[in-house]
C-alpha atoms as a PDB file:
ATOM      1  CA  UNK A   1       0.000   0.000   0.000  1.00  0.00           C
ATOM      2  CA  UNK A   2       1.193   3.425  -0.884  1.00  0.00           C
ATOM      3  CA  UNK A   3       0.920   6.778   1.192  1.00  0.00           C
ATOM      4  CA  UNK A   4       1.219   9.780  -1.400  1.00  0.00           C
ATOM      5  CA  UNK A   5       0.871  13.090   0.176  1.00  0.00           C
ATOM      6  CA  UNK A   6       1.563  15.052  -2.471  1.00  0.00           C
ATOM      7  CA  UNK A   7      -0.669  16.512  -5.354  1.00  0.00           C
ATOM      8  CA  UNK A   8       2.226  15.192  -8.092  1.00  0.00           C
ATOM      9  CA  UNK A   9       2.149  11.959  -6.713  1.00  0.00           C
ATOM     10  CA  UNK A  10      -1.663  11.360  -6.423  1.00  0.00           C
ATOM     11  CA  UNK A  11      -1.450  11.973 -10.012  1.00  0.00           C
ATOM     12  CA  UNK A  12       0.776   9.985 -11.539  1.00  0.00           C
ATOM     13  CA  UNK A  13      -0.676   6.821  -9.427  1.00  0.00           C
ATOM     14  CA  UNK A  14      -4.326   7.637 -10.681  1.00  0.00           C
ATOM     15  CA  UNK A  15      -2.904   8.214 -14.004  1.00  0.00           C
ATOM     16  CA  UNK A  16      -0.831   4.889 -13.862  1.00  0.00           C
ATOM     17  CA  UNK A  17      -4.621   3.105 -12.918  1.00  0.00           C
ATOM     18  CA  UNK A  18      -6.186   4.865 -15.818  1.00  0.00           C
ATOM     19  CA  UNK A  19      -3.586   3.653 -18.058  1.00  0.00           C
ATOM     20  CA  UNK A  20      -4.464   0.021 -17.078  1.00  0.00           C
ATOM     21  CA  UNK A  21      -7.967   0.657 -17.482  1.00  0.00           C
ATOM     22  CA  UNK A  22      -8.448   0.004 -13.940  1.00  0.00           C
ATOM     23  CA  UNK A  23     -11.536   1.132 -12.069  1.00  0.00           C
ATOM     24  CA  UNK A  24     -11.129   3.054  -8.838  1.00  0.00           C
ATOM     25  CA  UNK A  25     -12.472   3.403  -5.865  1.00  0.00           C
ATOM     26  CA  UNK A  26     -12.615   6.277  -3.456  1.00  0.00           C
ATOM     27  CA  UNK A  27     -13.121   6.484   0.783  1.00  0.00           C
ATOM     28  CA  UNK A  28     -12.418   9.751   1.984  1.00  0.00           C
ATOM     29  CA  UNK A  29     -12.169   9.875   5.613  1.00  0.00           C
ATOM     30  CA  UNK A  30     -10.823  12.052   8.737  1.00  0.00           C
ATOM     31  CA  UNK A  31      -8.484   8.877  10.018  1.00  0.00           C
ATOM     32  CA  UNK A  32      -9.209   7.427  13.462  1.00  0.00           C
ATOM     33  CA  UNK A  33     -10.445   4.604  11.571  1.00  0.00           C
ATOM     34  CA  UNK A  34     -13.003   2.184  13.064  1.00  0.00           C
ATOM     35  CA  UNK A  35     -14.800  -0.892  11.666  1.00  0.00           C
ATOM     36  CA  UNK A  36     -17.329   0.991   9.823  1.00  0.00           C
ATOM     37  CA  UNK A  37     -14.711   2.701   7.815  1.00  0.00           C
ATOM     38  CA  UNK A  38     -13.083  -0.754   7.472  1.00  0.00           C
ATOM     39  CA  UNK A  39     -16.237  -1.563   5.895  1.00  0.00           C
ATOM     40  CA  UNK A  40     -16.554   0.811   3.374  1.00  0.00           C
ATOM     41  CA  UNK A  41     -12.840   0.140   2.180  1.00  0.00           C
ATOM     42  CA  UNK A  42     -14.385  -3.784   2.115  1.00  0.00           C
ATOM     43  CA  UNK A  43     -17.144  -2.046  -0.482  1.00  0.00           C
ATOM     44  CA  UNK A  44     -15.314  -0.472  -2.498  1.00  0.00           C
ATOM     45  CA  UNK A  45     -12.778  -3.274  -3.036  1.00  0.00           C
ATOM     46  CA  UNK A  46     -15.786  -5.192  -4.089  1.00  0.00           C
ATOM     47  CA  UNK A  47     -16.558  -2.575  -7.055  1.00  0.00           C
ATOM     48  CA  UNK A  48     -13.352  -1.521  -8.177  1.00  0.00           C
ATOM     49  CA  UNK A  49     -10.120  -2.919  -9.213  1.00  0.00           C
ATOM     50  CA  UNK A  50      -7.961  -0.101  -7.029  1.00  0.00           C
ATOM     51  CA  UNK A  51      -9.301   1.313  -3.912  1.00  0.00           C
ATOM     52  CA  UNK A  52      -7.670   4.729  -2.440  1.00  0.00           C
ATOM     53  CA  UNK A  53      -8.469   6.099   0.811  1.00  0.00           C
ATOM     54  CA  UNK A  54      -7.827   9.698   1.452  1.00  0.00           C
ATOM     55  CA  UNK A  55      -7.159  10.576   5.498  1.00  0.00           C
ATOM     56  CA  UNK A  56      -7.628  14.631   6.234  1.00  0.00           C
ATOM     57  CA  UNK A  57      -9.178  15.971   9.530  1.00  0.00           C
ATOM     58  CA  UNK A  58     -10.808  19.266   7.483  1.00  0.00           C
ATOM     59  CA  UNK A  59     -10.525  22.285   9.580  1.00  0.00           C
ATOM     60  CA  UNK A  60     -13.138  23.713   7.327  1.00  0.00           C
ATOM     61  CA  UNK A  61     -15.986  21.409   8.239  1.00  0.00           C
ATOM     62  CA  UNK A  62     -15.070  22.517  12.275  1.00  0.00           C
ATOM     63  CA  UNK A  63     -17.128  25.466  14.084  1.00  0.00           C
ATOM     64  CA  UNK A  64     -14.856  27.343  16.704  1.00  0.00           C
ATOM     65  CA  UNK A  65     -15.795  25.987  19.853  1.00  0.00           C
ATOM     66  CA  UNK A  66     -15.594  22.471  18.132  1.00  0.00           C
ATOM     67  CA  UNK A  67     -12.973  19.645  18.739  1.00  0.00           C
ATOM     68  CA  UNK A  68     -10.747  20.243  16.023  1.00  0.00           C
ATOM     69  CA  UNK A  69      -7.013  20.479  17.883  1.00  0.00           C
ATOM     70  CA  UNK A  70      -8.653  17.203  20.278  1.00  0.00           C
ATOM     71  CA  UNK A  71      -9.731  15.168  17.385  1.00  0.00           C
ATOM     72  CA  UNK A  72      -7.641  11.778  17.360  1.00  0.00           C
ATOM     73  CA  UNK A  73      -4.511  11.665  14.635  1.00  0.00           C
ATOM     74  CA  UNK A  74      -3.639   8.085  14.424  1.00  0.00           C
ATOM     75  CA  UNK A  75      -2.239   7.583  11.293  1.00  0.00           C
ATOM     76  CA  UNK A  76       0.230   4.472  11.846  1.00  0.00           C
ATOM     77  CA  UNK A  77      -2.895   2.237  13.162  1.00  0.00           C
ATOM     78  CA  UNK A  78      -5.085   3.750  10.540  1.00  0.00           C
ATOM     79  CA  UNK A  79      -2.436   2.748   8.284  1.00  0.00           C
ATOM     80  CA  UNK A  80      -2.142  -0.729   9.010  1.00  0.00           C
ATOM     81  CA  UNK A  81      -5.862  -1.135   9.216  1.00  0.00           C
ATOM     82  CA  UNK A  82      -5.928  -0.129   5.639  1.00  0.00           C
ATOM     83  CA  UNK A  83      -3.193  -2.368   4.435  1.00  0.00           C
ATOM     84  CA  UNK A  84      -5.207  -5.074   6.230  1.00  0.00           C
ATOM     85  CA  UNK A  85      -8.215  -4.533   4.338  1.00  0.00           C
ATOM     86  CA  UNK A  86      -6.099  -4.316   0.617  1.00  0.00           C
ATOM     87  CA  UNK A  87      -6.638  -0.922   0.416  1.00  0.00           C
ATOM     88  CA  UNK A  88      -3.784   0.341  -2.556  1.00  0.00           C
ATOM     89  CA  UNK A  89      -2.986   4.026  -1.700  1.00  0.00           C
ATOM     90  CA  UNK A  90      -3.618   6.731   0.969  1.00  0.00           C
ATOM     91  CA  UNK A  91      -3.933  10.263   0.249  1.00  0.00           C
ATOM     92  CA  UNK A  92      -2.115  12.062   3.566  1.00  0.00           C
ATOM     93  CA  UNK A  93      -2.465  15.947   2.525  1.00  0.00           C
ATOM     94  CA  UNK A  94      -2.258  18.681   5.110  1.00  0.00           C
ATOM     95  CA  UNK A  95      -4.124  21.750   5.592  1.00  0.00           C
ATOM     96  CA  UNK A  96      -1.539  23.781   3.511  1.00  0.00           C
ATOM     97  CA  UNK A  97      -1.766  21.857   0.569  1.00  0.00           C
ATOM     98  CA  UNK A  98      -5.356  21.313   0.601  1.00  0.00           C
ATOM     99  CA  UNK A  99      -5.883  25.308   1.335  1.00  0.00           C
ATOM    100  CA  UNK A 100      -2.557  26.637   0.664  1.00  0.00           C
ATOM    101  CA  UNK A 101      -4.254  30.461   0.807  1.00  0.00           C
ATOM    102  CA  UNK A 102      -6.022  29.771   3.966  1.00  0.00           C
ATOM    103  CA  UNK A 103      -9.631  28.920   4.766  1.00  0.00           C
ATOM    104  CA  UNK A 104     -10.406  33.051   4.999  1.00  0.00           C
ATOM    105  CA  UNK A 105     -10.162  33.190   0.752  1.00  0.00           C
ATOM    106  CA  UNK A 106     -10.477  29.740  -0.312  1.00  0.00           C
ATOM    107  CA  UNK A 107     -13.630  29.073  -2.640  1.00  0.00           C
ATOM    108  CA  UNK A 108     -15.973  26.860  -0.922  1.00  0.00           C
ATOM    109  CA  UNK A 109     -18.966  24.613  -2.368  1.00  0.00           C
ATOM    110  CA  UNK A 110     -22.372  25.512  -0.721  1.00  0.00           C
ATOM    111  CA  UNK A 111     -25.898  22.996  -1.125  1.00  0.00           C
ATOM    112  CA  UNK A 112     -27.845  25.362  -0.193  1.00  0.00           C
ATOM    113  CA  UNK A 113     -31.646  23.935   1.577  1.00  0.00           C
ATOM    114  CA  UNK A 114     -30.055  20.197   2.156  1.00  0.00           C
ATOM    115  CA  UNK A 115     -26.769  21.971   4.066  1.00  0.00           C
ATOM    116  CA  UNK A 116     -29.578  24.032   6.194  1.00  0.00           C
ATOM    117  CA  UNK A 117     -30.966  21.541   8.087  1.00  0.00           C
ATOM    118  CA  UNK A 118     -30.696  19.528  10.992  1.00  0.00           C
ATOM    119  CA  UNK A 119     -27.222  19.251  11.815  1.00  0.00           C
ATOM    120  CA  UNK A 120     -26.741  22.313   9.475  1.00  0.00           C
ATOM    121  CA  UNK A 121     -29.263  24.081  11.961  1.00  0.00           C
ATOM    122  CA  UNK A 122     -26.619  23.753  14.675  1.00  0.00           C
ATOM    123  CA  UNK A 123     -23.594  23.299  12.963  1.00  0.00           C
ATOM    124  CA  UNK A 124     -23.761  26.872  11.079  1.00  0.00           C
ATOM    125  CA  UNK A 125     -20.752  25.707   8.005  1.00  0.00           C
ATOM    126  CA  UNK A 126     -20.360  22.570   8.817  1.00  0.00           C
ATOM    127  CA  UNK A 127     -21.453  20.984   5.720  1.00  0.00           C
ATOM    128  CA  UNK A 128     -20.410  23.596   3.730  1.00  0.00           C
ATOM    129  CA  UNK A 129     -17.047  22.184   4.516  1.00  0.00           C
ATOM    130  CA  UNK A 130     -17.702  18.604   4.174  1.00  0.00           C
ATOM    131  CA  UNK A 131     -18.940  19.716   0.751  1.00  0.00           C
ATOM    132  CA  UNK A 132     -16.021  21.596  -0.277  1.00  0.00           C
ATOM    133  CA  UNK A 133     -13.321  19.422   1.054  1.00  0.00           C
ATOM    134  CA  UNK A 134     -15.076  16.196  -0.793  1.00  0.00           C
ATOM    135  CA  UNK A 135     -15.043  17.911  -3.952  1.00  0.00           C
ATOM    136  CA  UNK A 136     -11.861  19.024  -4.224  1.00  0.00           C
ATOM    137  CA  UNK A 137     -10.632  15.805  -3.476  1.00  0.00           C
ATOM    138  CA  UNK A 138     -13.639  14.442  -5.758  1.00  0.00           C
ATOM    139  CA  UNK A 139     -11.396  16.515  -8.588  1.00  0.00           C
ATOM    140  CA  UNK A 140      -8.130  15.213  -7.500  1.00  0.00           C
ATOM    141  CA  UNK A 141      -8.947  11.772  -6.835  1.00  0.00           C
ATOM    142  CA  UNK A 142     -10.875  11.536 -10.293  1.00  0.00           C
ATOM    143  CA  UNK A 143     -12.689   8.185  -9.098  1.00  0.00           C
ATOM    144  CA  UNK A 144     -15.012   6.471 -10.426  1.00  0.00           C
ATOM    145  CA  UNK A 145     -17.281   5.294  -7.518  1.00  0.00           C
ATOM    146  CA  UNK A 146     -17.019   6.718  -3.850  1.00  0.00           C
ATOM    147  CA  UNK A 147     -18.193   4.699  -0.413  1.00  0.00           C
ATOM    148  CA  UNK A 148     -19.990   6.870   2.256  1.00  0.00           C
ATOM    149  CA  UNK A 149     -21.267   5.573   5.482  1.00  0.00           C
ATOM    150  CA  UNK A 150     -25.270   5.932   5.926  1.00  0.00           C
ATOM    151  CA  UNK A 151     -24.640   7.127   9.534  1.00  0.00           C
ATOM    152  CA  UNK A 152     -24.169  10.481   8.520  1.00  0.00           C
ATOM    153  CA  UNK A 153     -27.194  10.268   6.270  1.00  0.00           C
ATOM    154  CA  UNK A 154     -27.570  14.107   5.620  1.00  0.00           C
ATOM    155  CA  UNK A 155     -23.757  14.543   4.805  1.00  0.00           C
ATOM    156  CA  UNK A 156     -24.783  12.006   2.315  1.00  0.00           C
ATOM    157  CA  UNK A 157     -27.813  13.217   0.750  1.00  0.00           C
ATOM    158  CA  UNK A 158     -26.002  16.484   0.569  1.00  0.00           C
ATOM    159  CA  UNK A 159     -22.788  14.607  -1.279  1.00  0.00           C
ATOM    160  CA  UNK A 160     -25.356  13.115  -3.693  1.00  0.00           C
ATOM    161  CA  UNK A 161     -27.021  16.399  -4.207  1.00  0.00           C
ATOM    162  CA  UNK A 162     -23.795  17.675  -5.207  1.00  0.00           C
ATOM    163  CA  UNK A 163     -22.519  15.580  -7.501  1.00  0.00           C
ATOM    164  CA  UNK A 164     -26.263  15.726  -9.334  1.00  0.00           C
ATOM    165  CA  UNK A 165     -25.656  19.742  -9.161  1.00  0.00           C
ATOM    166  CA  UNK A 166     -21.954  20.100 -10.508  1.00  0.00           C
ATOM    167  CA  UNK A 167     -22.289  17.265 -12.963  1.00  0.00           C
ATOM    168  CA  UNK A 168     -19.268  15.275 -11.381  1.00  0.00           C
ATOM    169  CA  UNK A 169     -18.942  11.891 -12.849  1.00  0.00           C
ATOM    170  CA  UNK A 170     -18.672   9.872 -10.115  1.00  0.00           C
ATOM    171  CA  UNK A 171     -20.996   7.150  -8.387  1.00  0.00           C
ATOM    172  CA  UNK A 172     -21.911   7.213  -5.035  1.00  0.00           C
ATOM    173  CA  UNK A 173     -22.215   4.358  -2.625  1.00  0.00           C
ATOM    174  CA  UNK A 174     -24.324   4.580   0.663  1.00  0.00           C
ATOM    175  CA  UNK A 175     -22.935   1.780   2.865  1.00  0.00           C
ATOM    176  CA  UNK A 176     -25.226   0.865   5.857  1.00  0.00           C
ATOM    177  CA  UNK A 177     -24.530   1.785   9.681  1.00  0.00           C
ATOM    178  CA  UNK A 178     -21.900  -0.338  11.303  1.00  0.00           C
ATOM    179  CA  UNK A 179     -22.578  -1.085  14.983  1.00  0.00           C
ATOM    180  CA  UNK A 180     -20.970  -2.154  18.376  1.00  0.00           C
ATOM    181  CA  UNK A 181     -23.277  -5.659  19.511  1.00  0.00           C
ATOM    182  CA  UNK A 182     -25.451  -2.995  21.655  1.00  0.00           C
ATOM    183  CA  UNK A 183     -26.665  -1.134  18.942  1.00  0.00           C
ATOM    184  CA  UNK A 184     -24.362   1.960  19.219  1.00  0.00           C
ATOM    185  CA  UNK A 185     -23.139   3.394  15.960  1.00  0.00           C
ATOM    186  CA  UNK A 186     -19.590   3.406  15.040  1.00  0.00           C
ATOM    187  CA  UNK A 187     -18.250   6.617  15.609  1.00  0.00           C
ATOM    188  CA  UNK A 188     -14.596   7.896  15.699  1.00  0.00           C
ATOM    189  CA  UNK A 189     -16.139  10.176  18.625  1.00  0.00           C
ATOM    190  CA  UNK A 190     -17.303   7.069  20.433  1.00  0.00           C
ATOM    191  CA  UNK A 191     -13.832   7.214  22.160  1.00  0.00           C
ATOM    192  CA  UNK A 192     -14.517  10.577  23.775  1.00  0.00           C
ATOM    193  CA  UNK A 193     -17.354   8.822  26.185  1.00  0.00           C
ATOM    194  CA  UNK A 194     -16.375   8.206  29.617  1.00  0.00           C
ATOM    195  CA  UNK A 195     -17.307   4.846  31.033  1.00  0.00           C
ATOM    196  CA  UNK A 196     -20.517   5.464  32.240  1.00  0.00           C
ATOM    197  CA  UNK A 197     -21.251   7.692  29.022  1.00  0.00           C
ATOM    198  CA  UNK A 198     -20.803   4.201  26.831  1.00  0.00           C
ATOM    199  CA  UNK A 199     -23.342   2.376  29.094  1.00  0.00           C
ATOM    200  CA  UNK A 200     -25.771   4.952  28.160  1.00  0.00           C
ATOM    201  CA  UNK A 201     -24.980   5.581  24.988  1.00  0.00           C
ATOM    202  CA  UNK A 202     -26.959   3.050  23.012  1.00  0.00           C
ATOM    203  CA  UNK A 203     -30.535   4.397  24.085  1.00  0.00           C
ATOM    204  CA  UNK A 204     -30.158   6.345  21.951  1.00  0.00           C
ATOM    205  CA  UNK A 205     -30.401   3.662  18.999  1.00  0.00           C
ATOM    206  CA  UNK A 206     -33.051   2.393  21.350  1.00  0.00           C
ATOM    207  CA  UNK A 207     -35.209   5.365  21.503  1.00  0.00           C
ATOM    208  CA  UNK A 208     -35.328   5.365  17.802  1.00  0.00           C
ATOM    209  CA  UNK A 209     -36.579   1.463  17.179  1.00  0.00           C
ATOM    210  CA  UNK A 210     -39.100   2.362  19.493  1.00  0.00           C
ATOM    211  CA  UNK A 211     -39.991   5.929  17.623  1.00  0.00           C
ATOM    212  CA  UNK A 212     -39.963   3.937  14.362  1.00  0.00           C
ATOM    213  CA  UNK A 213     -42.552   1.495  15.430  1.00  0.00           C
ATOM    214  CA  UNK A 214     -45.068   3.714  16.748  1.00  0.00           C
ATOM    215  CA  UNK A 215     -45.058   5.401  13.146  1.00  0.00           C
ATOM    216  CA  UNK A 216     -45.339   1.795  11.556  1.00  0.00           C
ATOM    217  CA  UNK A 217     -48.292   0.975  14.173  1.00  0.00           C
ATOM    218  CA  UNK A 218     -49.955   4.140  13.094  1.00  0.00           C
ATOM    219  CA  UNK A 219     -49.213   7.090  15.117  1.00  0.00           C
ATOM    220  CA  UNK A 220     -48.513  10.447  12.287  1.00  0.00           C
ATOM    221  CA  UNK A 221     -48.594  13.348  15.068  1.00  0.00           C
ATOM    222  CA  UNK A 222     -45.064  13.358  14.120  1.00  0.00           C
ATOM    223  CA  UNK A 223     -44.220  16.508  15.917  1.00  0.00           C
ATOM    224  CA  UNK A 224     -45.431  15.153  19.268  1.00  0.00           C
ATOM    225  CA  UNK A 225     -43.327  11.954  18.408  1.00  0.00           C
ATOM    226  CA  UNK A 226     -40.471  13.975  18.099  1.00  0.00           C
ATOM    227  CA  UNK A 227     -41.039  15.658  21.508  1.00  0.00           C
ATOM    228  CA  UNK A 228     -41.985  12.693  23.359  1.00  0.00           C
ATOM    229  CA  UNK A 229     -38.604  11.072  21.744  1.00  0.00           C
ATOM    230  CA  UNK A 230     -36.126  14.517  22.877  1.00  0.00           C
ATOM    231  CA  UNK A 231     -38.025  14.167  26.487  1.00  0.00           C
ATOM    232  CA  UNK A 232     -37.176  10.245  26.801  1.00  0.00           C
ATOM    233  CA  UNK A 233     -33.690  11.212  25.448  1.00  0.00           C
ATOM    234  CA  UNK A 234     -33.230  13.668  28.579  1.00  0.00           C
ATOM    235  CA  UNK A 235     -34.410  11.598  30.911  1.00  0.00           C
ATOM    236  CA  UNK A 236     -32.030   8.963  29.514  1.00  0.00           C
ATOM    237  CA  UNK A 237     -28.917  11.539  30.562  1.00  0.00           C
ATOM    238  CA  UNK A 238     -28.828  13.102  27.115  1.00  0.00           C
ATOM    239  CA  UNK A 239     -29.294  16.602  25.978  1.00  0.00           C
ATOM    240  CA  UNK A 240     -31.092  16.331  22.970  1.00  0.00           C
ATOM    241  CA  UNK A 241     -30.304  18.177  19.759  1.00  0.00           C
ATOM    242  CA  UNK A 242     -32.755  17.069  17.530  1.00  0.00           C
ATOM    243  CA  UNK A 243     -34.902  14.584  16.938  1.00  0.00           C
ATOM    244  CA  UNK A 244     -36.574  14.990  13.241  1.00  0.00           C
ATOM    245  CA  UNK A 245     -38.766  12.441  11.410  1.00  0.00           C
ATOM    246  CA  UNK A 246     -38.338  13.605   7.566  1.00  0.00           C
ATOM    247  CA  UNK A 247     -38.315  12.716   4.358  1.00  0.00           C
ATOM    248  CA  UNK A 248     -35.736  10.543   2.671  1.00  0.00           C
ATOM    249  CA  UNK A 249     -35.738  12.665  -0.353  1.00  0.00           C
ATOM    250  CA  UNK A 250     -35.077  15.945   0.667  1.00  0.00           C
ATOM    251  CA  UNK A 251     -34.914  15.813   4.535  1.00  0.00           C
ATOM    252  CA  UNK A 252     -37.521  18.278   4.859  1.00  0.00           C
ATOM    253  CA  UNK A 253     -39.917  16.922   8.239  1.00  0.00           C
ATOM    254  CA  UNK A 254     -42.377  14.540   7.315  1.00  0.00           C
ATOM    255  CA  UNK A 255     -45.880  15.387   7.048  1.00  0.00           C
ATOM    256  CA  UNK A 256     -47.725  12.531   5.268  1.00  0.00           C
ATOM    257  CA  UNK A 257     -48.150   9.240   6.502  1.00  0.00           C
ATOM    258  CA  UNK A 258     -47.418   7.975   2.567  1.00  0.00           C
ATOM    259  CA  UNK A 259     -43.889   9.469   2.702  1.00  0.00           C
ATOM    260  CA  UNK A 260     -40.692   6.922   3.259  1.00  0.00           C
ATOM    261  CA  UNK A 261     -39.348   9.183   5.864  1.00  0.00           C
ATOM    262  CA  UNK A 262     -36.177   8.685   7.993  1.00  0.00           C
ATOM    263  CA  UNK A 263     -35.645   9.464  12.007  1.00  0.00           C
ATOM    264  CA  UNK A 264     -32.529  11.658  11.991  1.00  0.00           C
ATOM    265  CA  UNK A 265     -31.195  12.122  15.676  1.00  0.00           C
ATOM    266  CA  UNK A 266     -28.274  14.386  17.545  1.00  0.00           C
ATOM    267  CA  UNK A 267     -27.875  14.270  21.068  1.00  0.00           C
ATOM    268  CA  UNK A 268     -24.648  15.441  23.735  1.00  0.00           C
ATOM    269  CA  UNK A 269     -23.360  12.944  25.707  1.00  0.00           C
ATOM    270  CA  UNK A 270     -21.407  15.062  27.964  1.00  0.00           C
ATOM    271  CA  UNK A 271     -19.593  17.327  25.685  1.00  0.00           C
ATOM    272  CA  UNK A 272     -19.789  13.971  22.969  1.00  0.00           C
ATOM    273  CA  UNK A 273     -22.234  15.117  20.130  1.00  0.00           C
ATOM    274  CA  UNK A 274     -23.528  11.471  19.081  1.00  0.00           C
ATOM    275  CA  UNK A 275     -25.750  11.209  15.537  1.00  0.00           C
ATOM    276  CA  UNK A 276     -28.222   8.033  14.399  1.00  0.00           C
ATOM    277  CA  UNK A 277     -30.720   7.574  12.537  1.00  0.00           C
ATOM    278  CA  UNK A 278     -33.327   5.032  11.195  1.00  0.00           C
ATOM    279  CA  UNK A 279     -35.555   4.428   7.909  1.00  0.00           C
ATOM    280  CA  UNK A 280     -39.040   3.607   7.894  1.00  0.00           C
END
């Protein structure tokens, strides 16, 4: 497995694959890999004949009193984990090459409605970084097919929305929510919990199953739902974000009972932000 950290580099390898008429596949991720991104690497080997994996924590896609400078570098494990999994290359690039005039000029990519909502509602930027950051490395990258966890279901919808907007040519995978045996999502943040934070942690996976079959036994007063649901989540030990029954589509909240809608869910842990959600 290669580790290329250069624009020049990154080139020449995708250009080599090209060459050979080889398909590729693309995981970008933020590093403190887990299982679930092990599993999208385990995708995308399945679809393509050379899988790279890009590892960046994207100060864009942080708001100021967020954990950038605290979130986990672990390259060497990530590394090996990779390596494991037959992954062929990783992209390594640092804030300076990625935004070499700094994030005050650079030009960003905005989804504008999709990017508003939910975790947009809180996280004022947030996804207009993710957006940004994916597409420039969408543009360097060149692949043909990209693997994105379902967990963060409205970073996805807004990737898809994107690549529909700009006309990029590249296919997008949703890969389904990996899970620790008591239902908790895999999440690099996980590892910020304390102890007793874990043990709680998976009501919140809970609390959903049980909001998703009261919808499929009937109950559409979807805004009490969602307040009964943030009131069970505070009584759990939570502090509830959201908790938003909406439309697969285009996120916006659910209002008829023929709709396939999705439960999206944030909720603090402590000073954790944890993130789920569930189709119906």
């Amino acid at each position: 497995m290669k580790i290329i950290n250069s624009v020049q580099a990154l080139r020449a390898q995708i250009s080599a694959w090209r060459q050979n008429g080889e398909r590729i596949a693309f995981v970008p991720t933020m590093g403190n890999l887990h299982n679930g991104h092990l599993t999208l690497v385990d995708v995308a080997k399945s679809r393509a004949d050379r899988v790279i994996v890009s590892i960046f924590v994207n100060p864009m896609q942080f708001g100021k009193n967020e954990d950038l400078d605290n979130y986990p570098r672990t390259l060497d494990a990530d590394c090996a984990g990779l390596s494991a999994h037959g992954a062929d290359a990783v992209f390594t690039p640092t804030p300076q090459l990625m935004y070499p005039r700094g994030l005050d000029v650079q030009t960003y990519v905005d989804v504008p409605l999709l990017g508003d909502l939910h975790c947009g509602a809180s996280r004022a930027g947030h996804f207009r970084g993710v957006s940004t950051i994916v597409c420039k490395l969408f543009n360097l990258v060149q692949p043909d097919i990209a693997c994105f966890g379902q967990k963060d279901y409205q970073q996805l919808a807004i990737i898809r929305q994107m690549v529909i907007d700009l006309s990029l040519p590249v296919e997008i995978i949703g890969v389904a929510t990996e899970r620790a045996e008591d239902g908790l999502a895999l999440s690099s943040r996980n590892g910020y919990l304390s102890a007793e934070q874990r043990a709680i942690a998976p009501s919140l996976h809970t609390l959903l199953q049980q909001l998703r079959s009261r919808i499929l036994n009937g109950n559409h007063d979807y805004r009490s739902l969602e307040q009964h649901t943030k009131q069970q989540l505070n009584t759990a030990g939570f502090t509830a974000d959201y908790i938003n029954i909406a439309d697969q589509t285009d996120l916006t909240l659910a209002t008829s009972a023929e709709q396939a809608k999705v439960i999206l869910a944030a909720a603090w842990l402590g000073t954790t932000r944890l993130i789920d959600n569930i189709e119906i």
